[in-house]
C-alpha atoms as a PDB file:
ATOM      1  CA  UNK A   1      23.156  21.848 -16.598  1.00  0.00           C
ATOM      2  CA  UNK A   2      20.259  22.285 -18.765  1.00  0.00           C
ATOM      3  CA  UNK A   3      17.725  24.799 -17.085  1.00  0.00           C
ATOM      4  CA  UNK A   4      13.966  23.576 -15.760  1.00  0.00           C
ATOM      5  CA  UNK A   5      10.827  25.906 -16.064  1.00  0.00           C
ATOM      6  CA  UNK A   6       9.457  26.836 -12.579  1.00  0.00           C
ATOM      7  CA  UNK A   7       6.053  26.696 -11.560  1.00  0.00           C
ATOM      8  CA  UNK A   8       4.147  24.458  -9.940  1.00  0.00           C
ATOM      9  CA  UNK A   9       4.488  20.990  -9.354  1.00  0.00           C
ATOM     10  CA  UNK A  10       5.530  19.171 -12.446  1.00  0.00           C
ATOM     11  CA  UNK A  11       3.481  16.033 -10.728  1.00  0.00           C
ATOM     12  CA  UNK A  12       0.266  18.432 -10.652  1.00  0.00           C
ATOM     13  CA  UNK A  13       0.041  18.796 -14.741  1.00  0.00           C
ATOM     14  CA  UNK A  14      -0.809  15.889 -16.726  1.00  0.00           C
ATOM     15  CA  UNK A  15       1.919  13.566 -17.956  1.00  0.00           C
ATOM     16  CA  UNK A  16       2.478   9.802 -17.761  1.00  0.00           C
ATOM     17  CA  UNK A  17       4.725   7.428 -15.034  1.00  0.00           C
ATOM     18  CA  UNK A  18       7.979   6.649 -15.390  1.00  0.00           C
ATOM     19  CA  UNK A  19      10.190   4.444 -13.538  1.00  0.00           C
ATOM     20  CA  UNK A  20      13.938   5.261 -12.857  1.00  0.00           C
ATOM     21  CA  UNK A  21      16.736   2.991 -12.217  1.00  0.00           C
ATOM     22  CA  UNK A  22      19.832   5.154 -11.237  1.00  0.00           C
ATOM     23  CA  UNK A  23      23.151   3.326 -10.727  1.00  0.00           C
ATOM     24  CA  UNK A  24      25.066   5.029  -8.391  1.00  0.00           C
ATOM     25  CA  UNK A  25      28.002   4.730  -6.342  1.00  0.00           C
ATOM     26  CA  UNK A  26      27.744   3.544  -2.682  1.00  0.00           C
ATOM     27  CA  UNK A  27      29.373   6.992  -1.625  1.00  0.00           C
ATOM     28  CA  UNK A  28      27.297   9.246   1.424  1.00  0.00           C
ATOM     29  CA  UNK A  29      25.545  11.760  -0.423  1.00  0.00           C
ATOM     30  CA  UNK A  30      24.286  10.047  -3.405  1.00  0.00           C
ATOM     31  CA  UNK A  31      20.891   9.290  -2.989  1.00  0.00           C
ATOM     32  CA  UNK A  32      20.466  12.823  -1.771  1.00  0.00           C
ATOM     33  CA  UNK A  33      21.477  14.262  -5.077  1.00  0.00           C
ATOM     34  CA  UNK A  34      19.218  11.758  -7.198  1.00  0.00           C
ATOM     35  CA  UNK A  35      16.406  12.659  -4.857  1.00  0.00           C
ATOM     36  CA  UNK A  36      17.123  16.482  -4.807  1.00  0.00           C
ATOM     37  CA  UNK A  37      17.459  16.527  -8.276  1.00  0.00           C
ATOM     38  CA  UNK A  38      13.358  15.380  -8.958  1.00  0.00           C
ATOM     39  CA  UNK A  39      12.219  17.495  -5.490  1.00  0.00           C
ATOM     40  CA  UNK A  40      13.993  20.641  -6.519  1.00  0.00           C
ATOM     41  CA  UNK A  41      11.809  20.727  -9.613  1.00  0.00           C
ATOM     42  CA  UNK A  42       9.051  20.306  -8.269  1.00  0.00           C
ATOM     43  CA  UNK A  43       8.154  16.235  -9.253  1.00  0.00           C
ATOM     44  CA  UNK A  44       6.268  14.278  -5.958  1.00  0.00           C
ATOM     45  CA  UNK A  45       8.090  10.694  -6.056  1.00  0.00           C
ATOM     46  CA  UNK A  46       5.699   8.276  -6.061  1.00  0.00           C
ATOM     47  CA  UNK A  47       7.741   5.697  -4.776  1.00  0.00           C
ATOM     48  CA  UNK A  48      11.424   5.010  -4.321  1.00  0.00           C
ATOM     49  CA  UNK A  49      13.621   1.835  -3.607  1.00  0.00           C
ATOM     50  CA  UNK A  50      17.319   1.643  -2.925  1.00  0.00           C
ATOM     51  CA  UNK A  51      19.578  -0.596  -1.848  1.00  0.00           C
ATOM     52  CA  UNK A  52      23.238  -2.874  -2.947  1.00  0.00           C
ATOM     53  CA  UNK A  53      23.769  -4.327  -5.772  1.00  0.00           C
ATOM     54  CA  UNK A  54      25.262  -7.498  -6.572  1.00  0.00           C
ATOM     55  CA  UNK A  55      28.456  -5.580  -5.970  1.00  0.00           C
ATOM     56  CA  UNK A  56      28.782  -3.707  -2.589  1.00  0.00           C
ATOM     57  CA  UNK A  57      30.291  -0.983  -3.810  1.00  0.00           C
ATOM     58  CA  UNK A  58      27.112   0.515  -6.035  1.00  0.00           C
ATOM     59  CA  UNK A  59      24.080   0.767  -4.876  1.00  0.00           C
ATOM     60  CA  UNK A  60      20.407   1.153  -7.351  1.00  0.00           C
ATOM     61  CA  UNK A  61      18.261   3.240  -6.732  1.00  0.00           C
ATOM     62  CA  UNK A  62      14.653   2.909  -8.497  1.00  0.00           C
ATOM     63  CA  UNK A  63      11.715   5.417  -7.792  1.00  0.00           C
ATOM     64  CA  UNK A  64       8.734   6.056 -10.102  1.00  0.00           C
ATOM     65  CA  UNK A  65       7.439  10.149 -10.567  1.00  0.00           C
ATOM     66  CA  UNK A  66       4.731  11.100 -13.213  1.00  0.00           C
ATOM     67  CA  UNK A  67       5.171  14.178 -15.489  1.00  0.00           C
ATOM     68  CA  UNK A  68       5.371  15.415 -18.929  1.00  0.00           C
ATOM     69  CA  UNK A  69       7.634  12.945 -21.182  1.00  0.00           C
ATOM     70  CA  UNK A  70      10.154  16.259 -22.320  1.00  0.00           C
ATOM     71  CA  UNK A  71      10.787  17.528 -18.995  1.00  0.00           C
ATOM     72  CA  UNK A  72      11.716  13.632 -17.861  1.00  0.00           C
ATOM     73  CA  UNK A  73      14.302  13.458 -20.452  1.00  0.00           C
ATOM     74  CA  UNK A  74      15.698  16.668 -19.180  1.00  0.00           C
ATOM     75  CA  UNK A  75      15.515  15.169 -15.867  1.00  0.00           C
ATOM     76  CA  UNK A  76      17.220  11.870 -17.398  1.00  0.00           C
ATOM     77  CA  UNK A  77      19.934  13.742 -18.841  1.00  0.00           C
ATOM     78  CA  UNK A  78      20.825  15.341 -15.842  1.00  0.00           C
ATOM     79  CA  UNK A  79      20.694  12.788 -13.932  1.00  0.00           C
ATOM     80  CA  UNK A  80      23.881  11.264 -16.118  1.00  0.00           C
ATOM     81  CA  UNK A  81      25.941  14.358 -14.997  1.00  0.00           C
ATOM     82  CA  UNK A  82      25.780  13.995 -11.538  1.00  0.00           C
ATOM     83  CA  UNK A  83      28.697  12.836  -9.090  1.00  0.00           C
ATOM     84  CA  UNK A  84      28.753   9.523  -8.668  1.00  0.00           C
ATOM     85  CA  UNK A  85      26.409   8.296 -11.297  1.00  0.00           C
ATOM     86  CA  UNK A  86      27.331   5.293 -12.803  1.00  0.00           C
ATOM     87  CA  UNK A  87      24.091   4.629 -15.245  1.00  0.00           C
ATOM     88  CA  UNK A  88      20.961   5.893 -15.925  1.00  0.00           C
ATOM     89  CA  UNK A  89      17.802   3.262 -17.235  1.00  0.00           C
ATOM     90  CA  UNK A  90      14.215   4.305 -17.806  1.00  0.00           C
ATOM     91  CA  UNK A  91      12.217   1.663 -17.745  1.00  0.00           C
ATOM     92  CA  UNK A  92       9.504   1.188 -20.280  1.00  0.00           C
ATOM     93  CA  UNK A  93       6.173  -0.571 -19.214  1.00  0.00           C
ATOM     94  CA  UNK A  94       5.943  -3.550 -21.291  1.00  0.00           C
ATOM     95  CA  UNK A  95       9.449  -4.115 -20.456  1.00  0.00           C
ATOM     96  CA  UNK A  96       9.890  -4.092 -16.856  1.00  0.00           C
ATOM     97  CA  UNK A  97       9.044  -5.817 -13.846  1.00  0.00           C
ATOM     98  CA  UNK A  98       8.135  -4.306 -10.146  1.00  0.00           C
ATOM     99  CA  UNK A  99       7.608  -5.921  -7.400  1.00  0.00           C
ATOM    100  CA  UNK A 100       7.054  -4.330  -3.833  1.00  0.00           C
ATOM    101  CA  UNK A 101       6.800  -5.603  -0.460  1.00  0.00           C
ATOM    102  CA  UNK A 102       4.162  -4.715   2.328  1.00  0.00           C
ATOM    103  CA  UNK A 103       3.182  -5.872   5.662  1.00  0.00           C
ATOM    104  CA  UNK A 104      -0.152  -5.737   7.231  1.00  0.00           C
ATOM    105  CA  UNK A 105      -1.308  -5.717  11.013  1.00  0.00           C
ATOM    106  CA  UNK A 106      -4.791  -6.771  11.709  1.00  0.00           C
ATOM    107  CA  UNK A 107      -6.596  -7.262  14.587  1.00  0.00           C
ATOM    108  CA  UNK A 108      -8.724 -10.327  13.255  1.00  0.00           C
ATOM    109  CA  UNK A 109     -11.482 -11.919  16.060  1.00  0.00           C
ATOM    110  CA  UNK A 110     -10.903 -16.015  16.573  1.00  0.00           C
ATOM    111  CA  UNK A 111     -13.942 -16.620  14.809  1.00  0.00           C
ATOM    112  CA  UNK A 112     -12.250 -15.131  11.265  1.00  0.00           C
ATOM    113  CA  UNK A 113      -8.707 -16.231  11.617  1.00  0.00           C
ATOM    114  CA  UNK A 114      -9.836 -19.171   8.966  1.00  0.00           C
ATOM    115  CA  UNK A 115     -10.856 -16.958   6.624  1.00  0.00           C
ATOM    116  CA  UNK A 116      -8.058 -14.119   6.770  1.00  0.00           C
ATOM    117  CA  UNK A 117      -5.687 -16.990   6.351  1.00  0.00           C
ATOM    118  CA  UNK A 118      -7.504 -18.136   3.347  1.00  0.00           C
ATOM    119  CA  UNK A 119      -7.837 -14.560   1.551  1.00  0.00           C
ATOM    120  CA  UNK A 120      -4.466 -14.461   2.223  1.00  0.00           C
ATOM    121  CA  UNK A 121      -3.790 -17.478   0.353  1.00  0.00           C
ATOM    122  CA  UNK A 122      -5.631 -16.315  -2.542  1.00  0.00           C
ATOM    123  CA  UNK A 123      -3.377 -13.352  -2.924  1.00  0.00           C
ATOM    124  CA  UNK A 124      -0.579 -15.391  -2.391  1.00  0.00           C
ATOM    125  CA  UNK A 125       0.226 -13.536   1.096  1.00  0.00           C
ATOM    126  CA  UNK A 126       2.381 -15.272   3.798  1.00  0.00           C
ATOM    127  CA  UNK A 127       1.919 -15.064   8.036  1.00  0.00           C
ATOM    128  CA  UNK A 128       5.008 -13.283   8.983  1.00  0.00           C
ATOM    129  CA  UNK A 129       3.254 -13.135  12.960  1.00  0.00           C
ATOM    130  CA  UNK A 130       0.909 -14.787  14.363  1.00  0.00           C
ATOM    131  CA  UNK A 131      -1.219 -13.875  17.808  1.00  0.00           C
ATOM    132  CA  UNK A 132      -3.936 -14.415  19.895  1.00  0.00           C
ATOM    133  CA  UNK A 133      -5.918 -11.257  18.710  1.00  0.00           C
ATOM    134  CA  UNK A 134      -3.650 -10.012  15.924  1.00  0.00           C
ATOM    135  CA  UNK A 135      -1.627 -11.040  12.852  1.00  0.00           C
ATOM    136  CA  UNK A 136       0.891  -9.762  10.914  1.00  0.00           C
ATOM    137  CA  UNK A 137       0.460 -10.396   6.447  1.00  0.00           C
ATOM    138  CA  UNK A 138       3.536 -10.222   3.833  1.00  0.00           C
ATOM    139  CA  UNK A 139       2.576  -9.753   0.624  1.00  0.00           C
ATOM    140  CA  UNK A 140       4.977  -9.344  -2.555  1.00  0.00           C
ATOM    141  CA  UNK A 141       3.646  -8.172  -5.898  1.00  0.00           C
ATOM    142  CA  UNK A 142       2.710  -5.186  -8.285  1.00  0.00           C
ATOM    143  CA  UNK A 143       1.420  -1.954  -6.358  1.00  0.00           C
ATOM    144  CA  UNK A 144      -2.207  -2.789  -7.973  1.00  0.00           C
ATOM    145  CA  UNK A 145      -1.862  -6.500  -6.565  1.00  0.00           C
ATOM    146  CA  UNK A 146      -1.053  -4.846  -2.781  1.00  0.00           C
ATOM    147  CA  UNK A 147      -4.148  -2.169  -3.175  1.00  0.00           C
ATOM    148  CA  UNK A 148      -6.504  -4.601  -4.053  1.00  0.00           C
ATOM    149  CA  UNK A 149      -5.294  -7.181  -1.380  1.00  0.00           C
ATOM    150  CA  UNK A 150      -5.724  -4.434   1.070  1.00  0.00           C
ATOM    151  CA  UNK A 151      -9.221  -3.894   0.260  1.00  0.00           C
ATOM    152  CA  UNK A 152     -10.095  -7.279   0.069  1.00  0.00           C
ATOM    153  CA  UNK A 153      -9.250  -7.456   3.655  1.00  0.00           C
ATOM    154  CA  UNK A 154     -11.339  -4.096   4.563  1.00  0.00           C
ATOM    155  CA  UNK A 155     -13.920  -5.052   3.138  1.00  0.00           C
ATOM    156  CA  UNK A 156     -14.433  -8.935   4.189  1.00  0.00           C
ATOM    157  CA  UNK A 157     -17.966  -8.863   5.469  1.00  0.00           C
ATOM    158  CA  UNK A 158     -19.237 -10.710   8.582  1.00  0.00           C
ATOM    159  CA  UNK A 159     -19.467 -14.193   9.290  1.00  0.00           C
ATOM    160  CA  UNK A 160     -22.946 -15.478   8.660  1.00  0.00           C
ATOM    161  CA  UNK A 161     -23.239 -16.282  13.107  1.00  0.00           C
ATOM    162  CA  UNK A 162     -21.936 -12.336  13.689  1.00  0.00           C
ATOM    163  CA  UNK A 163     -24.300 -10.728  11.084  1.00  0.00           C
ATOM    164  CA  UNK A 164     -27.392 -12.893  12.985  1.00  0.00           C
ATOM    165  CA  UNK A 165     -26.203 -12.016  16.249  1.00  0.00           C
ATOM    166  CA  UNK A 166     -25.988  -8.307  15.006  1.00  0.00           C
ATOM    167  CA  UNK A 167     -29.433  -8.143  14.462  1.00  0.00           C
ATOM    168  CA  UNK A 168     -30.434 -10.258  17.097  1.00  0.00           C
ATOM    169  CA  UNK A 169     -28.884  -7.684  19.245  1.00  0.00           C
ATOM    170  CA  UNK A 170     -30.415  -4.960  17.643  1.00  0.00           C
ATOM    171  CA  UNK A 171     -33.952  -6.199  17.919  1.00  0.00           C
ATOM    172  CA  UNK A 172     -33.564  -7.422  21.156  1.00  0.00           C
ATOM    173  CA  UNK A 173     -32.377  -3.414  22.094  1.00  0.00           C
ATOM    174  CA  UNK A 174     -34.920  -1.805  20.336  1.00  0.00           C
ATOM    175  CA  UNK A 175     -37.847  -3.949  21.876  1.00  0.00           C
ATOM    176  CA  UNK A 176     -36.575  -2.844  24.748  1.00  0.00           C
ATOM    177  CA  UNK A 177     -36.498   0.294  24.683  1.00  0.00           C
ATOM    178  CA  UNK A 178     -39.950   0.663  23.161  1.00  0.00           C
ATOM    179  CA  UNK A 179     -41.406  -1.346  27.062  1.00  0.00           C
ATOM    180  CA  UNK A 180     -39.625   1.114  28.314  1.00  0.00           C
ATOM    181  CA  UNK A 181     -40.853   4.179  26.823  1.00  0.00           C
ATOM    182  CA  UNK A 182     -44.808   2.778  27.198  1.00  0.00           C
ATOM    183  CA  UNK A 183     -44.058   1.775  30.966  1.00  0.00           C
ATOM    184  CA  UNK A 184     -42.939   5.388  31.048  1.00  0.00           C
ATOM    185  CA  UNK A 185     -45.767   6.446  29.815  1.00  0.00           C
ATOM    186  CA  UNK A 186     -48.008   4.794  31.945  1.00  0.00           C
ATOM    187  CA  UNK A 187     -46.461   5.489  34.963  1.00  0.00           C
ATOM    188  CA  UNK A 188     -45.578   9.328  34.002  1.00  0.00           C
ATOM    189  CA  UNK A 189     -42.033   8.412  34.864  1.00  0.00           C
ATOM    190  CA  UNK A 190     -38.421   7.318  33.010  1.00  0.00           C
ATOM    191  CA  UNK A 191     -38.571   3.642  33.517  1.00  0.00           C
ATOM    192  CA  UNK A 192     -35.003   1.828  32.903  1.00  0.00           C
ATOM    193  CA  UNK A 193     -35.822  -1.935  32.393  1.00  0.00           C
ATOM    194  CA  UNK A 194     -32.728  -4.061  33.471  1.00  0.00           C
ATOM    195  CA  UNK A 195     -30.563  -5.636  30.391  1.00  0.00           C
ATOM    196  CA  UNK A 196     -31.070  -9.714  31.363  1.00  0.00           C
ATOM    197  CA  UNK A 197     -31.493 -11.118  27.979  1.00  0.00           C
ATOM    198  CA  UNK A 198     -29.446  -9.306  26.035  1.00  0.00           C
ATOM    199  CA  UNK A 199     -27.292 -10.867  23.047  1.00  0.00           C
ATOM    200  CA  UNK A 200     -23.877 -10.467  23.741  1.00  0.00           C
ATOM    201  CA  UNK A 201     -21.961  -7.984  21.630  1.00  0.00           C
ATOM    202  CA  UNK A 202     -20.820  -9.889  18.891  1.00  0.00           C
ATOM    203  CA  UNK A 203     -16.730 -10.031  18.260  1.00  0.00           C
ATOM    204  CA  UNK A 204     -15.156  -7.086  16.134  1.00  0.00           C
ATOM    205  CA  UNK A 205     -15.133  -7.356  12.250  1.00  0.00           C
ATOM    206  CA  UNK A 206     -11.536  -7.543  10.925  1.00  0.00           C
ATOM    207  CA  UNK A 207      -9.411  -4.083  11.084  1.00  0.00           C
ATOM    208  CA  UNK A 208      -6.691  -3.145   9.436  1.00  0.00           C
ATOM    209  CA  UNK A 209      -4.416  -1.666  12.071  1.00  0.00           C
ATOM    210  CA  UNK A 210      -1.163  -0.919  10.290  1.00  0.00           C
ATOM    211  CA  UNK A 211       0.386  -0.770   6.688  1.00  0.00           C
ATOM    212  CA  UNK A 212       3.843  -0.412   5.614  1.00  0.00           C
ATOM    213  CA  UNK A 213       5.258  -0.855   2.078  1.00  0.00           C
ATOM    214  CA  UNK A 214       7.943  -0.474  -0.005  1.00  0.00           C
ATOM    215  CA  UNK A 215       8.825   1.500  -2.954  1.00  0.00           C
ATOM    216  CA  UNK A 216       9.062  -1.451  -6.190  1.00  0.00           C
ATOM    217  CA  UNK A 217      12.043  -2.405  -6.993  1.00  0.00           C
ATOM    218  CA  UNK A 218      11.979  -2.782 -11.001  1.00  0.00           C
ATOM    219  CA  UNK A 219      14.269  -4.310 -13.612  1.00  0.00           C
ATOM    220  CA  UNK A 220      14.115  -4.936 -17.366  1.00  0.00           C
ATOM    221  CA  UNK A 221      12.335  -8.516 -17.926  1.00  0.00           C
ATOM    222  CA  UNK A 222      15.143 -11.342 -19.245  1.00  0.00           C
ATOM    223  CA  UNK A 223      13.308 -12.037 -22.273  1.00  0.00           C
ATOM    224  CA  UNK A 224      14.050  -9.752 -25.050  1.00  0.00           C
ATOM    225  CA  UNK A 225      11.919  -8.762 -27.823  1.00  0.00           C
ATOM    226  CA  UNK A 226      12.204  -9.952 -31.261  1.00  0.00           C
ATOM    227  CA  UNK A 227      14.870  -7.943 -33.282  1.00  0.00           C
ATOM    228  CA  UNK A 228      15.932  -6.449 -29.932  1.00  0.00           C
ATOM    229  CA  UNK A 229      19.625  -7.050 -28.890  1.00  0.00           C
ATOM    230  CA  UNK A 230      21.371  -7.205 -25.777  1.00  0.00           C
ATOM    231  CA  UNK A 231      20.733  -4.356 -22.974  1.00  0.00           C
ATOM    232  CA  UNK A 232      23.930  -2.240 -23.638  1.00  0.00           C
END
């Protein structure tokens, strides 16, 4: 086995992404040893996939860490030697294709269900549940695709009726609390006017409740470059 430096985390000094797909047998024990291969070196997985192949008896396993290019092909090469590795692929960037999954719970008002459905139809998200007060996103694509999707959805801003009754609201308050205050001074007393004709509190903005996602799963793209021949 060819000996790592200790130290701190490889993940902590600069170095660039690369994506793993290990082969392995679909034996107890084997992701362990893939996984405690990268975490006994000190490299933070940035994400990680596994599952069958199109033969039950292997399973692939594809996770992502970032570090210096040398110590990764150390890391590659030891990854060949362990038990029940069948094949080892690193998987360049202009050659690959990820794609992860993630599902989002919000708690979305009546009065924005329209236009979380539509965002969601920009980004090419589907309704997995649907709710009186909540629904539930699925979204496939790159991680950037799911991050941005994400935000787009924290950050939708108020329906044009909610942003009016906001400050309806907040002039209504703030008038009267300034009667108050000059009844109070009048009268040398705390005078507490009663709230009749107060805007109703408007409805919620949209909230992100709940997030999972997957780990990509990644695979070299079917088109081939130029000059390049088959995958061996």
């Amino acid at each position: 086995m060819i000996p790592l430096p200790d130290g701190p985390a490889v993940s902590a000094r600069p170095g660039q992404r690369q994506v793993f797909s290990v082969l392995v047998e679909n034996k107890p024990g084997a992701l362990a040893r893939v996984v405690g291969l990268f975490s006994a070196r000190g490299f933070n997985i940035e994400s990680l996939s596994v599952g069958e192949t199109e033969t039950r008896a292997r399973s692939r396993v594809t996770l992502a860490v970032r570090g210096p290019p040398a110590i990764l092909e150390q890391v590659r090469k030891q990854l060949e030697k362990l038990v029940d590795t069948v094949k080892v692929s690193v998987l360049e960037a202009e050659d690959r294709l990820e794609r992860g999954l993630a599902l989002l719970k919000l708690r979305v008002p009546a009065s924005r269900r329209g236009d979380v459905l539509r965002l969601a139809g920009v980004f090419g998200a589907r309704v997995a549940d649907l709710r009186e007060r909540s629904v539930i996103l699925e979204i496939t694509g790159t991680e950037e695709e799911i991050d941005r999707f994400a935000s787009a959805v924290q950050d939708m801003p108020p329906a044009p009726g909610e942003a009016l009754a906001g400050h309806v609201e907040a002039v209504v308050q703030g008038e009267t609390r300034r009667l108050a205050q000059a009844l109070g001074q009048v009268l040398d007393r705390e005078v507490v006017l009663p709230a009749r004709g107060r805007v109703p509190a408007r409805e919620p903005a949209v909230e992100l409740l709940e997030m999972a996602r997957t780990g990509p799963a990644a695979m070299r793209r079917a088109d081939r470059s130029p000059g390049r021949g088959p995958e061996p």
